[in-house]
Every structure is written in structure tokens, then in C-alpha cells.
PDB file of N, CA and C in Angstrom:
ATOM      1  N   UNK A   1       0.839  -1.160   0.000  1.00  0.00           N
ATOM      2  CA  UNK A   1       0.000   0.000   0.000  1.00  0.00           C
ATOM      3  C   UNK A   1       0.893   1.234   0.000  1.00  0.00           C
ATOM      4  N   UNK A   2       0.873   2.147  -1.028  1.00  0.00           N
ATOM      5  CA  UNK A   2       1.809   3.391  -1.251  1.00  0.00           C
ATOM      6  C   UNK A   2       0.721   4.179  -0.654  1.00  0.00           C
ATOM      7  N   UNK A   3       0.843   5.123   0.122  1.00  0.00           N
ATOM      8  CA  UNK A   3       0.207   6.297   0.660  1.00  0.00           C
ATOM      9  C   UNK A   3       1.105   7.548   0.393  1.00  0.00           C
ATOM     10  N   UNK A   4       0.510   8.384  -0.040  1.00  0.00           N
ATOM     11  CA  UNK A   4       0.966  10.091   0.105  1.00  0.00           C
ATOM     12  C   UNK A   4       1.025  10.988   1.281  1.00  0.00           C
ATOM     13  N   UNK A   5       2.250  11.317   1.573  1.00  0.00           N
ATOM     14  CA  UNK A   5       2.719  12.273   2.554  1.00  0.00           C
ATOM     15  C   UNK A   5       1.715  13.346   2.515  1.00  0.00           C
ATOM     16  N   UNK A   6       0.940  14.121   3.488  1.00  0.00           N
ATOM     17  CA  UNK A   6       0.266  15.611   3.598  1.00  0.00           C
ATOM     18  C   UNK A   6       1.861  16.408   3.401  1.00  0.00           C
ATOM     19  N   UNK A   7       1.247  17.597   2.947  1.00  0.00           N
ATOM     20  CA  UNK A   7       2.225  18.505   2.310  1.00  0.00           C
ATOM     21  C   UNK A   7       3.188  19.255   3.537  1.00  0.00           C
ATOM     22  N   UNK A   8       2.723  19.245   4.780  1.00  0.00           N
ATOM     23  CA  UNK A   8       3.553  19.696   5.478  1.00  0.00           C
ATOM     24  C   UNK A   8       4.028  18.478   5.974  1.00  0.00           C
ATOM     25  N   UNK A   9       3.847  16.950   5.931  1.00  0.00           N
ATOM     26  CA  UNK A   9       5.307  16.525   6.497  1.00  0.00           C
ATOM     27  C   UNK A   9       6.309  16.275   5.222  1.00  0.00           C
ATOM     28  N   UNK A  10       5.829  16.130   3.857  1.00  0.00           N
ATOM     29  CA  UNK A  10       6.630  15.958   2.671  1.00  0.00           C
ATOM     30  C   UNK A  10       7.736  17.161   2.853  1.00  0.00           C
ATOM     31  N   UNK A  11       7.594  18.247   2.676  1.00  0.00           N
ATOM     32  CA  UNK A  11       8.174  19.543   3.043  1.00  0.00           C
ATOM     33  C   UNK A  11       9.486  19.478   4.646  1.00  0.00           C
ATOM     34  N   UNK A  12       8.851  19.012   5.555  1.00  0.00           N
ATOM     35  CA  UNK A  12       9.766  18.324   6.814  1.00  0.00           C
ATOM     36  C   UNK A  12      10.863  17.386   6.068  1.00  0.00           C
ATOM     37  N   UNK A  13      10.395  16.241   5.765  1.00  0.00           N
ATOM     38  CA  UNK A  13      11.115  15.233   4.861  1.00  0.00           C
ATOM     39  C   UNK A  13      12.491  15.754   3.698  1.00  0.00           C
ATOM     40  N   UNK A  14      11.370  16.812   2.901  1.00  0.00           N
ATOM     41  CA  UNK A  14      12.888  16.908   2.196  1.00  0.00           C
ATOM     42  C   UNK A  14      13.610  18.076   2.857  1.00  0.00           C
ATOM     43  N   UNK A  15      13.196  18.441   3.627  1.00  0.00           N
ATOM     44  CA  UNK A  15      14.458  19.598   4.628  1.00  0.00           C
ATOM     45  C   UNK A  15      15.148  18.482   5.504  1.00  0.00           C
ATOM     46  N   UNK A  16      14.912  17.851   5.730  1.00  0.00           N
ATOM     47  CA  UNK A  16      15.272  16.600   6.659  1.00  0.00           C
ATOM     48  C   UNK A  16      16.550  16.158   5.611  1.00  0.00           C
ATOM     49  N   UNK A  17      16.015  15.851   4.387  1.00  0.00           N
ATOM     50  CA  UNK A  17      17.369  15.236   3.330  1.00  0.00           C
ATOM     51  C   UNK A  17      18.178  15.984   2.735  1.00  0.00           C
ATOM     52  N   UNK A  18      17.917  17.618   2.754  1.00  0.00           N
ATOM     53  CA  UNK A  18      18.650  18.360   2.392  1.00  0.00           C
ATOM     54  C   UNK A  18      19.786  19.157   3.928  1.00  0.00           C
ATOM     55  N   UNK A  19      19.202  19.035   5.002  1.00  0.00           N
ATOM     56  CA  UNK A  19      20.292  19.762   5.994  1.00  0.00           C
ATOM     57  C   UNK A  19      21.237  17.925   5.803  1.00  0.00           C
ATOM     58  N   UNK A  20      20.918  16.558   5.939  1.00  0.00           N
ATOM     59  CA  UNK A  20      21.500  15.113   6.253  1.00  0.00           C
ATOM     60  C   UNK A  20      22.439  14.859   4.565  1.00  0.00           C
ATOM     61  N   UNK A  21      22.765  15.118   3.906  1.00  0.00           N
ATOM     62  CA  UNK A  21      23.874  14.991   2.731  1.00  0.00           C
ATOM     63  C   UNK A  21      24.102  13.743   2.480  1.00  0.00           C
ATOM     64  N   UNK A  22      24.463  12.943   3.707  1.00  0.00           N
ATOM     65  CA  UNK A  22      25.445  11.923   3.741  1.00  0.00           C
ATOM     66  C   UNK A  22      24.403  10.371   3.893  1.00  0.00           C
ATOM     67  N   UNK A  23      22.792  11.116   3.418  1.00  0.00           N
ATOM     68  CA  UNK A  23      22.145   9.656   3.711  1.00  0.00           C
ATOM     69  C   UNK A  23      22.017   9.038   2.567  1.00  0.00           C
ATOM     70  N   UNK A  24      22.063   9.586   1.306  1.00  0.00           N
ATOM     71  CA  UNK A  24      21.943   8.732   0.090  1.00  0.00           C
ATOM     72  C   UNK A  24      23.433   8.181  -0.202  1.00  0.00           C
ATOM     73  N   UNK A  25      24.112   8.346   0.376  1.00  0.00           N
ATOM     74  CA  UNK A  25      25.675   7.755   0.033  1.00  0.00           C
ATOM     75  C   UNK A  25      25.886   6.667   0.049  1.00  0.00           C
ATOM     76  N   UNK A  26      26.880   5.575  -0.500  1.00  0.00           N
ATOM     77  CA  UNK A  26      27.280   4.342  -0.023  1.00  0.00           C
ATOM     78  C   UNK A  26      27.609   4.048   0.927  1.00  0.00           C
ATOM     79  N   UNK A  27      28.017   3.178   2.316  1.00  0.00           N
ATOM     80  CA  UNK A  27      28.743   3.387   3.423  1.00  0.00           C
ATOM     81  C   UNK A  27      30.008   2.355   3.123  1.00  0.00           C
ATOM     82  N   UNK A  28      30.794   2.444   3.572  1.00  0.00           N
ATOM     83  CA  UNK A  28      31.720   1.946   3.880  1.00  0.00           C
ATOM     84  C   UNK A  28      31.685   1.290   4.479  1.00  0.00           C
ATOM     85  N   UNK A  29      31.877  -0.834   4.351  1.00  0.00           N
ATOM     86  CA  UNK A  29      31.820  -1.485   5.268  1.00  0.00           C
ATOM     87  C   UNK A  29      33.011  -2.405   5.339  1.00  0.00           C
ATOM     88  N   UNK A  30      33.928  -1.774   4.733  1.00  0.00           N
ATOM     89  CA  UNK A  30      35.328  -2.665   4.465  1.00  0.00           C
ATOM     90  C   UNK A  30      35.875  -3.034   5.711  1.00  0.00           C
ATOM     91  N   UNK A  31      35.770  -1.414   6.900  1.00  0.00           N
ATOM     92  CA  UNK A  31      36.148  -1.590   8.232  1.00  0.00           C
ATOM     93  C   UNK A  31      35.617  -2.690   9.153  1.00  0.00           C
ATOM     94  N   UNK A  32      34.737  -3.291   8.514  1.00  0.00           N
ATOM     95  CA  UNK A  32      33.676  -4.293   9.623  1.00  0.00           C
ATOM     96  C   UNK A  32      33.677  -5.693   8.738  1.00  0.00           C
ATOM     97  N   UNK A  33      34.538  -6.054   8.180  1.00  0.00           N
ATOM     98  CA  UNK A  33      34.631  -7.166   7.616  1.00  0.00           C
ATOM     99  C   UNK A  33      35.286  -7.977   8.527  1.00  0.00           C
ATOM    100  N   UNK A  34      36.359  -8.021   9.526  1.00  0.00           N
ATOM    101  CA  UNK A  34      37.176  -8.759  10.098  1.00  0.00           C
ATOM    102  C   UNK A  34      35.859  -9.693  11.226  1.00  0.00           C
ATOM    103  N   UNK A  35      34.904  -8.656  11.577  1.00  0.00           N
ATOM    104  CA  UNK A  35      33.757  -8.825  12.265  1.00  0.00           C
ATOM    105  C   UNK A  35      32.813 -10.286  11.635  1.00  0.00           C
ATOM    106  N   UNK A  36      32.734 -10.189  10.595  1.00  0.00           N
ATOM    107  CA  UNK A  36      31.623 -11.123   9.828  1.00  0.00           C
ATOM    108  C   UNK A  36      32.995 -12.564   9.811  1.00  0.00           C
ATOM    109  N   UNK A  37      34.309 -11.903   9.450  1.00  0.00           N
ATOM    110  CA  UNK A  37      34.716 -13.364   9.318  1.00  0.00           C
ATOM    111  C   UNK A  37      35.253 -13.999  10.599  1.00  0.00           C
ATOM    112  N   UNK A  38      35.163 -13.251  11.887  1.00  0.00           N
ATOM    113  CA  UNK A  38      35.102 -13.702  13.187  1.00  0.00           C
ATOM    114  C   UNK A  38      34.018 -14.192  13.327  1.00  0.00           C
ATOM    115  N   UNK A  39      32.527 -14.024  13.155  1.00  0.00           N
ATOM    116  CA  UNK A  39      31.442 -14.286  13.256  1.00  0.00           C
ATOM    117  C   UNK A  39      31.699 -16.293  12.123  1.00  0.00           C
ATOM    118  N   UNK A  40      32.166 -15.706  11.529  1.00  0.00           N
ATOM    119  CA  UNK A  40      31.801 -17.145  10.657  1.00  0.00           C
ATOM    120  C   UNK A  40      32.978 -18.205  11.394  1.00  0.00           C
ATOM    121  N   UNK A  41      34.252 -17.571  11.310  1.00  0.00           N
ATOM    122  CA  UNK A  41      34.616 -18.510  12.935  1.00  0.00           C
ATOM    123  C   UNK A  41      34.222 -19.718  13.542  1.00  0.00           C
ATOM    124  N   UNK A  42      33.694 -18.180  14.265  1.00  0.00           N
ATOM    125  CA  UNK A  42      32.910 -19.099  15.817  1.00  0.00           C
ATOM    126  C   UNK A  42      31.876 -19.113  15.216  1.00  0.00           C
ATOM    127  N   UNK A  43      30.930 -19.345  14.399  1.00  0.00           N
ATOM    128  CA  UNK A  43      30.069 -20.560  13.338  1.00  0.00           C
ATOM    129  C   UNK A  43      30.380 -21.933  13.308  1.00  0.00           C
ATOM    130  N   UNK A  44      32.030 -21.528  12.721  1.00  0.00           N
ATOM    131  CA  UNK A  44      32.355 -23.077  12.177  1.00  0.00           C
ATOM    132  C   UNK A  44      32.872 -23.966  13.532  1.00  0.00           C
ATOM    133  N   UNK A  45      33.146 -23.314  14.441  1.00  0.00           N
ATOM    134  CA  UNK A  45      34.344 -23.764  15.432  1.00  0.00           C
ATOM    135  C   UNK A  45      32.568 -24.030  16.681  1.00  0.00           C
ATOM    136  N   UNK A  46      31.182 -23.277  16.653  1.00  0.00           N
ATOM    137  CA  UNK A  46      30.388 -24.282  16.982  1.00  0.00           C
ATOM    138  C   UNK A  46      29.923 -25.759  16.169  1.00  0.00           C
ATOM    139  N   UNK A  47      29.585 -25.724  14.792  1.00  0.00           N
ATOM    140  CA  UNK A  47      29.084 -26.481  14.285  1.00  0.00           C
ATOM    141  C   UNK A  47      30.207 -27.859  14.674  1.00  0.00           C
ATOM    142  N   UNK A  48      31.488 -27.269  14.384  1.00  0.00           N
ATOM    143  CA  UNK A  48      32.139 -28.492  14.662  1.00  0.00           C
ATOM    144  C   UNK A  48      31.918 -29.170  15.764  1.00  0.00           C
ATOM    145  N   UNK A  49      32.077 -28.341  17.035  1.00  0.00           N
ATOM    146  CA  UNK A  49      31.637 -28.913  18.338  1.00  0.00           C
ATOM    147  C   UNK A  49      30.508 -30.113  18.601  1.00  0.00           C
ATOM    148  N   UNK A  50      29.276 -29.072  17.688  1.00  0.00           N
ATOM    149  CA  UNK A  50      28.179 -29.817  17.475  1.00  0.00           C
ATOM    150  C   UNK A  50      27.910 -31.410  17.310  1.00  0.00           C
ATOM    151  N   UNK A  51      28.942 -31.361  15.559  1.00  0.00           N
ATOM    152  CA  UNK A  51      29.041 -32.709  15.008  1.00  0.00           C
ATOM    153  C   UNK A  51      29.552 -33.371  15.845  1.00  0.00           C
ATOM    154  N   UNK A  52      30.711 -33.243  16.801  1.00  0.00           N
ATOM    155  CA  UNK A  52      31.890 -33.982  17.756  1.00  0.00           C
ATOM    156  C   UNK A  52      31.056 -34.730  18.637  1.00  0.00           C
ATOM    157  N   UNK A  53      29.656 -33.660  19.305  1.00  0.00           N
ATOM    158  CA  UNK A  53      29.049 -33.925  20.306  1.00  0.00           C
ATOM    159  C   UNK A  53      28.042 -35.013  19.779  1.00  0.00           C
ATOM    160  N   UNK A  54      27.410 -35.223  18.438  1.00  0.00           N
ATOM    161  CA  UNK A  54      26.547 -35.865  17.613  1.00  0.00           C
ATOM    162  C   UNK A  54      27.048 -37.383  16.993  1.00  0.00           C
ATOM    163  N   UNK A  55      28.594 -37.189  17.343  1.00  0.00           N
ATOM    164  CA  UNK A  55      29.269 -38.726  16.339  1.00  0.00           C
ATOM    165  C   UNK A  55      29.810 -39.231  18.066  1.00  0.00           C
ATOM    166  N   UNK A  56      29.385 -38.772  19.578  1.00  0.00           N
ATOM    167  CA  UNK A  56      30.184 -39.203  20.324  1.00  0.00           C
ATOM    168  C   UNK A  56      28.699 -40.061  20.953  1.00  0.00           C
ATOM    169  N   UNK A  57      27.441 -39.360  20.622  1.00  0.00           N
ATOM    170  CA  UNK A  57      26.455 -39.767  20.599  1.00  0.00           C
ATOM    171  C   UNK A  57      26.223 -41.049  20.224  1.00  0.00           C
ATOM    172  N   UNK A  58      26.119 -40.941  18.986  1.00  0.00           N
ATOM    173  CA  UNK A  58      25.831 -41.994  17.896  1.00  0.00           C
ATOM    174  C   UNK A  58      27.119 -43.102  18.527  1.00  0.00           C
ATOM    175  N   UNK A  59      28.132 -42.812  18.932  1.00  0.00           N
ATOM    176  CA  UNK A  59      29.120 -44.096  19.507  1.00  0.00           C
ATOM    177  C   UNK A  59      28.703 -44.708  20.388  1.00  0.00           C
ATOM    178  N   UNK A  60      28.799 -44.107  21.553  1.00  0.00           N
ATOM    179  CA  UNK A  60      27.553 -44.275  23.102  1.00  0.00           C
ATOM    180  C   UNK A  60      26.722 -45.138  22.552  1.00  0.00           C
ATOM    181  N   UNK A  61      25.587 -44.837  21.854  1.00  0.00           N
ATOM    182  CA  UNK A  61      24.377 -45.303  21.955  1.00  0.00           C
ATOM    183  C   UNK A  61      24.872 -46.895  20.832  1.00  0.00           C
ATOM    184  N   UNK A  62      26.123 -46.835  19.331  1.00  0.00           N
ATOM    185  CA  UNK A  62      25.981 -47.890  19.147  1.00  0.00           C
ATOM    186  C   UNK A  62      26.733 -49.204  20.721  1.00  0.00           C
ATOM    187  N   UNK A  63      27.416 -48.713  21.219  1.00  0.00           N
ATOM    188  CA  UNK A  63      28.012 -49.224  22.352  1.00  0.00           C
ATOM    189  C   UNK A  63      27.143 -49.656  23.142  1.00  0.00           C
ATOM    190  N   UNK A  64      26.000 -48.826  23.552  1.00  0.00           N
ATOM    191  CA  UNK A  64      25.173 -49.456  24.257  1.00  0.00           C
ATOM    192  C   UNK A  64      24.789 -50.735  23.599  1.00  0.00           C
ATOM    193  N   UNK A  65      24.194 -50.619  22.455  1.00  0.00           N
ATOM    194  CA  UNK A  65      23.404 -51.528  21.917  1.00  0.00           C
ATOM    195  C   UNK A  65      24.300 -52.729  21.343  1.00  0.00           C
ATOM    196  N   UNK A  66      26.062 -52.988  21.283  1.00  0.00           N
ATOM    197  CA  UNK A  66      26.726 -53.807  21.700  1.00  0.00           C
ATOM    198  C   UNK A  66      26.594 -54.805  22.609  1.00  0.00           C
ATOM    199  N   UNK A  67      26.016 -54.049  24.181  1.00  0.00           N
ATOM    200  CA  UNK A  67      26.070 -54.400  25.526  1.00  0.00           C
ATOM    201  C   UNK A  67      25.060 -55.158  25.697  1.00  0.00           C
ATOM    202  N   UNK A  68      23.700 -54.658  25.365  1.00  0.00           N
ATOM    203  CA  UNK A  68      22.183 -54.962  25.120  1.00  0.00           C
ATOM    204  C   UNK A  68      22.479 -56.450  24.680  1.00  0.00           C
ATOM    205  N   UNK A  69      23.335 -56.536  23.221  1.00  0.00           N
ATOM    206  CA  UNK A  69      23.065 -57.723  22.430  1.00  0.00           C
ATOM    207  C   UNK A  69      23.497 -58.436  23.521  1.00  0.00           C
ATOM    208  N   UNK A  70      24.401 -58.472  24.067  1.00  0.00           N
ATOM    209  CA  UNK A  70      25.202 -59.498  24.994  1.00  0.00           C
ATOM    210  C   UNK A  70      24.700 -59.690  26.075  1.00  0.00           C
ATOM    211  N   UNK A  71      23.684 -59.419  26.719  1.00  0.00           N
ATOM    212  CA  UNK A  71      23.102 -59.469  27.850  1.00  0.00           C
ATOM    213  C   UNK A  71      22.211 -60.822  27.605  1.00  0.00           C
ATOM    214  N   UNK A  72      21.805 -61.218  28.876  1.00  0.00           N
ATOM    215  CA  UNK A  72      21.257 -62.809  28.941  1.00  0.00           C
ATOM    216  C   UNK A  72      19.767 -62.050  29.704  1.00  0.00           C
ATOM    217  N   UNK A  73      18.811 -62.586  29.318  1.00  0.00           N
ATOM    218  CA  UNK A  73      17.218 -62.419  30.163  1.00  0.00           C
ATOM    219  C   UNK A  73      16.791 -63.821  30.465  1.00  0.00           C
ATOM    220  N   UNK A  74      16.179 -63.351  31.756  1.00  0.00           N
ATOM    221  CA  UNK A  74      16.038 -64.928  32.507  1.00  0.00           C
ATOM    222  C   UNK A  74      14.620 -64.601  32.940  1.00  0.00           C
ATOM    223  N   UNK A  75      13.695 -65.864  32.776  1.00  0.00           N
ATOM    224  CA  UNK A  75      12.193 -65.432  33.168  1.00  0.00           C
ATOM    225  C   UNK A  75      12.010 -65.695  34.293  1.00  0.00           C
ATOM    226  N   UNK A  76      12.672 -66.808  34.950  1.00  0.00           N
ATOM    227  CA  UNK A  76      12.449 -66.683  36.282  1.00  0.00           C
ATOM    228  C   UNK A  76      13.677 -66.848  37.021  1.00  0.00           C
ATOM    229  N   UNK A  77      13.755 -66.910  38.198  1.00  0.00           N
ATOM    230  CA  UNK A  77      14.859 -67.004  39.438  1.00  0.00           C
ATOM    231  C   UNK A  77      15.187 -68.483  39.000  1.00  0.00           C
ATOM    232  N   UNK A  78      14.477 -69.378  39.089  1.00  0.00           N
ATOM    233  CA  UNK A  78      14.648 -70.861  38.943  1.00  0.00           C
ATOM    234  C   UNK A  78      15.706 -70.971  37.816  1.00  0.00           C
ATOM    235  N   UNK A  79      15.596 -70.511  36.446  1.00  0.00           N
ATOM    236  CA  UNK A  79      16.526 -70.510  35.369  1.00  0.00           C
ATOM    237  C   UNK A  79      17.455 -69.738  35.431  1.00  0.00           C
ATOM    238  N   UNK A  80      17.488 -68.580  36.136  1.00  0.00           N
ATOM    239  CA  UNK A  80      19.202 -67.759  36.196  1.00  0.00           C
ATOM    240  C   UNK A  80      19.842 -68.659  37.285  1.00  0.00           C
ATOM    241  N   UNK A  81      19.247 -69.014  38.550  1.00  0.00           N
ATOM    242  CA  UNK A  81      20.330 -69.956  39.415  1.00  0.00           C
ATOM    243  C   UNK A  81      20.838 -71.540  38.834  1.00  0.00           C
ATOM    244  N   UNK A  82      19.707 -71.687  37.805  1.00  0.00           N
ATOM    245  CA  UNK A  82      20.566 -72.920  37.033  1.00  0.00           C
ATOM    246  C   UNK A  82      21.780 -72.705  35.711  1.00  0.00           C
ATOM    247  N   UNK A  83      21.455 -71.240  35.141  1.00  0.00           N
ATOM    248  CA  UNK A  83      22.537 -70.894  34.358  1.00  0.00           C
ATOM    249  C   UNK A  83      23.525 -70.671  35.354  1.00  0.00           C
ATOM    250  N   UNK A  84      23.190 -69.793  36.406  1.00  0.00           N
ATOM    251  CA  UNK A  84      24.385 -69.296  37.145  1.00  0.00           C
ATOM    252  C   UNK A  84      25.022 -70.646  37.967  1.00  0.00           C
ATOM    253  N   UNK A  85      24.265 -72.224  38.070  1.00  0.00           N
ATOM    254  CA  UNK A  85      25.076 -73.542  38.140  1.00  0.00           C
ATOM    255  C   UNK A  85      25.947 -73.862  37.587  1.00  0.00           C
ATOM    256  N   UNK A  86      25.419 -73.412  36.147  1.00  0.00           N
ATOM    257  CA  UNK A  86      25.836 -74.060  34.921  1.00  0.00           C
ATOM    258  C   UNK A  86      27.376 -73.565  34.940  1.00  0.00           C
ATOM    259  N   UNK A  87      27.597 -72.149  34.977  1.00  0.00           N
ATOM    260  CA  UNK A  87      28.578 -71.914  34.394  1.00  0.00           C
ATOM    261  C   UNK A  87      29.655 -71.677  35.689  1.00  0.00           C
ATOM    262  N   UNK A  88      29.228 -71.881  36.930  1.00  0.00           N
ATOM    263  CA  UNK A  88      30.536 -72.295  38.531  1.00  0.00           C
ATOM    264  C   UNK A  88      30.964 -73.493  37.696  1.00  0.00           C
ATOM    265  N   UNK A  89      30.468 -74.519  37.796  1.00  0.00           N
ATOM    266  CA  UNK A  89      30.656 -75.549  37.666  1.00  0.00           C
ATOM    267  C   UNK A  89      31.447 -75.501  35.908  1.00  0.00           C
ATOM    268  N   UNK A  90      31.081 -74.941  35.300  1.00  0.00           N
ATOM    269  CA  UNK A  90      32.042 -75.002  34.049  1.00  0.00           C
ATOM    270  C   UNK A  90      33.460 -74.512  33.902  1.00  0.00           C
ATOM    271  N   UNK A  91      33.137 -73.610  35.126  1.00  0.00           N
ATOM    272  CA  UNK A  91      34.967 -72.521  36.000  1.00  0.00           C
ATOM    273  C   UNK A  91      35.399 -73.466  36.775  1.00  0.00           C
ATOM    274  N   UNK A  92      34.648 -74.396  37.807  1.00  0.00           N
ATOM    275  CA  UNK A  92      35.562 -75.511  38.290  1.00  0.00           C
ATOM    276  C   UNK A  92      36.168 -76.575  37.684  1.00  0.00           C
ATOM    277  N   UNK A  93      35.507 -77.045  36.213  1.00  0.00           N
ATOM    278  CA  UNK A  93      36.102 -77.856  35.644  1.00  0.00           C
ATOM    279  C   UNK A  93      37.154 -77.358  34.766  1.00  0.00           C
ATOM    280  N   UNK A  94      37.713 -76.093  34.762  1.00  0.00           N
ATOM    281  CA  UNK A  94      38.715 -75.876  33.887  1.00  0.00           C
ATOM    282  C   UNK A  94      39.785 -75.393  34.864  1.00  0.00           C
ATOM    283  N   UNK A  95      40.023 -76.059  35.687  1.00  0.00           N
ATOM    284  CA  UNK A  95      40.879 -75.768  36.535  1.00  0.00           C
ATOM    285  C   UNK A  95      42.290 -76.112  36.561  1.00  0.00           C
ATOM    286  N   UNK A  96      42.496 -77.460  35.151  1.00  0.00           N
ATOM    287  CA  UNK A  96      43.345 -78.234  34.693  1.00  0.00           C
ATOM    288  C   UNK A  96      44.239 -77.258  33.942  1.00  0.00           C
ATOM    289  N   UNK A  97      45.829 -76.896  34.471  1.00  0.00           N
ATOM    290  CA  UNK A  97      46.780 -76.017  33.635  1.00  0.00           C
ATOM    291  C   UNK A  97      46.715 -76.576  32.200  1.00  0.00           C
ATOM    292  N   UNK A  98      46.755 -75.528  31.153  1.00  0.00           N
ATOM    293  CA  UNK A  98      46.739 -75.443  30.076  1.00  0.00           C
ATOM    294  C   UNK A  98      48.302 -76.095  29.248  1.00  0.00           C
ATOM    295  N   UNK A  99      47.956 -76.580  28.450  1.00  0.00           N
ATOM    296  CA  UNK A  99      49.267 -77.497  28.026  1.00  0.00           C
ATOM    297  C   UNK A  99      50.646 -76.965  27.942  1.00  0.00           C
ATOM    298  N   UNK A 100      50.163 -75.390  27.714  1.00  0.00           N
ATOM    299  CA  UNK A 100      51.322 -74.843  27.210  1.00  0.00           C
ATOM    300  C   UNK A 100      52.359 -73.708  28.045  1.00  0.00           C
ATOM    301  N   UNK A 101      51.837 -74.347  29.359  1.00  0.00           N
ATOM    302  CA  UNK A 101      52.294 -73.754  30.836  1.00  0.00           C
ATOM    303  C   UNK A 101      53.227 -74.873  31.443  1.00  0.00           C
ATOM    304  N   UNK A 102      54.227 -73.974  31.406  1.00  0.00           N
ATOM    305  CA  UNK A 102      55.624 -74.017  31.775  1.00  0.00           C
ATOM    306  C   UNK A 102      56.123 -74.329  33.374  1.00  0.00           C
ATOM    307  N   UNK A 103      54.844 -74.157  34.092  1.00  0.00           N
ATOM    308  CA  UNK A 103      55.177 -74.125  35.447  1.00  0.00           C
ATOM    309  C   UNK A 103      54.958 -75.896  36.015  1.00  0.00           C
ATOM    310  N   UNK A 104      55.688 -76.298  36.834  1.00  0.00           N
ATOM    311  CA  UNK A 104      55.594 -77.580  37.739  1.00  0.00           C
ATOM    312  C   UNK A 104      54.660 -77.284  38.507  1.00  0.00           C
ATOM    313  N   UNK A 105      53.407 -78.379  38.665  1.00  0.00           N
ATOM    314  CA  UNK A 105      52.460 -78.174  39.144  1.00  0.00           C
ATOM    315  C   UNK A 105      52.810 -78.782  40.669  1.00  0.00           C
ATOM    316  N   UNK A 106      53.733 -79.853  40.481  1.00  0.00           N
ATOM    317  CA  UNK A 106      54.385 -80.710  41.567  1.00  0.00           C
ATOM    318  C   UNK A 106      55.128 -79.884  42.447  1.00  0.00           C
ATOM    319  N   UNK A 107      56.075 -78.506  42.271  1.00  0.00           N
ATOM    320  CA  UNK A 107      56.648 -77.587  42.833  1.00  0.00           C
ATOM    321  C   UNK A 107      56.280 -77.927  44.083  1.00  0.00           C
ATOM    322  N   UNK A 108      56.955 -77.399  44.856  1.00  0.00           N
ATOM    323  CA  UNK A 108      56.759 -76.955  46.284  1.00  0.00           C
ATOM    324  C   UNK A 108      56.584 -75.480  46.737  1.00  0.00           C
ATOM    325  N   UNK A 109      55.724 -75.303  47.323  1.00  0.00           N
ATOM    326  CA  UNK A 109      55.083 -74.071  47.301  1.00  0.00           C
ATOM    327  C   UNK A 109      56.356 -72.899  47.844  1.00  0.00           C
ATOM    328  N   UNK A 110      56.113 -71.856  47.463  1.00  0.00           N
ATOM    329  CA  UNK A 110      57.116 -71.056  47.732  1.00  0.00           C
ATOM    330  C   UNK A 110      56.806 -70.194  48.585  1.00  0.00           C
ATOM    331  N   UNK A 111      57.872 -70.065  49.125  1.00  0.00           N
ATOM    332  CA  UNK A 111      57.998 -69.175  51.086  1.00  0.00           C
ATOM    333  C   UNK A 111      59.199 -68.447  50.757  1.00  0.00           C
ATOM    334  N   UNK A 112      59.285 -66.972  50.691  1.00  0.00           N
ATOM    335  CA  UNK A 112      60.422 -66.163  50.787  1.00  0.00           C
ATOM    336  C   UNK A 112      60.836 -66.199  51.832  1.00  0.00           C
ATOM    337  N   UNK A 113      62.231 -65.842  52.016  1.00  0.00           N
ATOM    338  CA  UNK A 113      63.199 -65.678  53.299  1.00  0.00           C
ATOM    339  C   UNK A 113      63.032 -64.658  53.558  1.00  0.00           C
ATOM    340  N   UNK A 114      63.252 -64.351  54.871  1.00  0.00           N
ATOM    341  CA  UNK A 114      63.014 -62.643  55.845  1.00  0.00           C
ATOM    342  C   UNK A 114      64.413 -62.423  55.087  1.00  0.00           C
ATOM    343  N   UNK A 115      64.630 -61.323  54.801  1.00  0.00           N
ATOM    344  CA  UNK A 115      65.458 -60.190  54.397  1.00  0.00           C
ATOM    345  C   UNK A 115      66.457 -59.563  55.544  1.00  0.00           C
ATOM    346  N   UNK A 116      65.477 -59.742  56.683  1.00  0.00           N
ATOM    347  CA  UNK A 116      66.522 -59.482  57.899  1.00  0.00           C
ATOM    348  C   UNK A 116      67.850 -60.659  58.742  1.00  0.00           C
ATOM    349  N   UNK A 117      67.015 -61.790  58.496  1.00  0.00           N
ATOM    350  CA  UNK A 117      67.787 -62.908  58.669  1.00  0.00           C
ATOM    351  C   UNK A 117      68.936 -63.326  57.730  1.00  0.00           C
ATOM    352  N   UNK A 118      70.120 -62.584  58.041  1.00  0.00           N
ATOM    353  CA  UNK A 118      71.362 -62.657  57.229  1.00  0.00           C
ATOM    354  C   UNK A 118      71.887 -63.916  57.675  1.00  0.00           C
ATOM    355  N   UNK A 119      72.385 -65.474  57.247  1.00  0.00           N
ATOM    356  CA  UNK A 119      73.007 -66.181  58.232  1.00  0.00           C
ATOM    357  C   UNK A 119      74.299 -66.924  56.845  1.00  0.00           C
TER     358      UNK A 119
END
């Protein structure tokens, strides 16, 4: 909607643009450039943050769901104390040194000497 000024503020207006010279001019914004590319900066130096905070996310949560897979669900008490049978008893039977252990099982148990007892 264009509307027409009444004649006494049109008259205000252009005395207004004739004492002001310097309002139809170009301005000069060369001085304020260092400003916009500080501004874009700390733009980039959040966004990055952002993503860092978004891919540490996405790790977490696949990690969780690592953990999830590996987890055991038991419906009742009766079946976790028979898994949790299952597998004492599978730690007591491997109690047999592994073939490729070097140590005498026959040894005689070892007792250090006091350090003070010089003889």
C-alpha cells in the first residue's frame, strides 16, 4: 500500500534530506569485515563442536546396543540360578593347567626368606 505524505510533512522530509547529505551515500563497510569473518569462525568452530558432540552420541548409543546384544534375560529365578550352576561348575572344571604352561604343578610351594635374617 503506497500512501501520500500531507504537504507539510513531505516539506519536513525533504528539509530533513537536504540539511542530512550523507544519507543517500554508499557506506563503507570494508572496516567491519574482520567482524563477519570472526562471526563465521565461531560458526564453524560451533558447528564443529556440534558434530563432535553428535558422532560421540551416535558411539555411546551404538556401544550401548553392543552391551544390550550381549546381555542374557532370565524369566524366572529358577533358570538364572541354574545358568548361574551351569557356568561355577564349568569354571571348576577348567581348573586343569593349560598345556602350554611351563610351570611344575608338583613344585613346592614357595615361602620367601626374611630379608633381615642374614646367616
Amino acid at each position: 500500500m503506497n500512501m501520500k505524505l500531507p504537504p507539510y510533512l513531505q516539506q519536513s522530509m525533504d528539509q530533513l534530506h537536504e540539511e542530512a547529505p550523507g544519507i543517500h551515500q554508499e557506506v563503507d563497510f570494508s572496516e567491519y569485515v574482520w567482524m563477519g569473518e570472526e562471526l563465521d569462525e565461531f560458526d564453524k568452530q560451533v558447528e564443529e563442536e556440534f558434530w563432535e558432540e553428535a558422532f560421540m552420541d551416535a558411539c555411546f548409543e551404538e556401544m550401548l546396543a553392543e552391551e544390550e546384544a550381549e546381555w542374557i534375560y532370565f524369566n524366572s529365578v529358577e533358570e538364572a540360578m541354574t545358568a548361574l550352576s551351569n557356568y561355577t561348575n564349568n569354571l571348576l572344571n577348567q581348573k586343569a593347567p593349560s598345556p602350554c604352561s611351563k610351570l611344575n604343578p608338583d613344585a613346592p610351594e614357595f615361602i620367601p626368606r626374611s630379608t633381615s635374617k642374614h646367616t
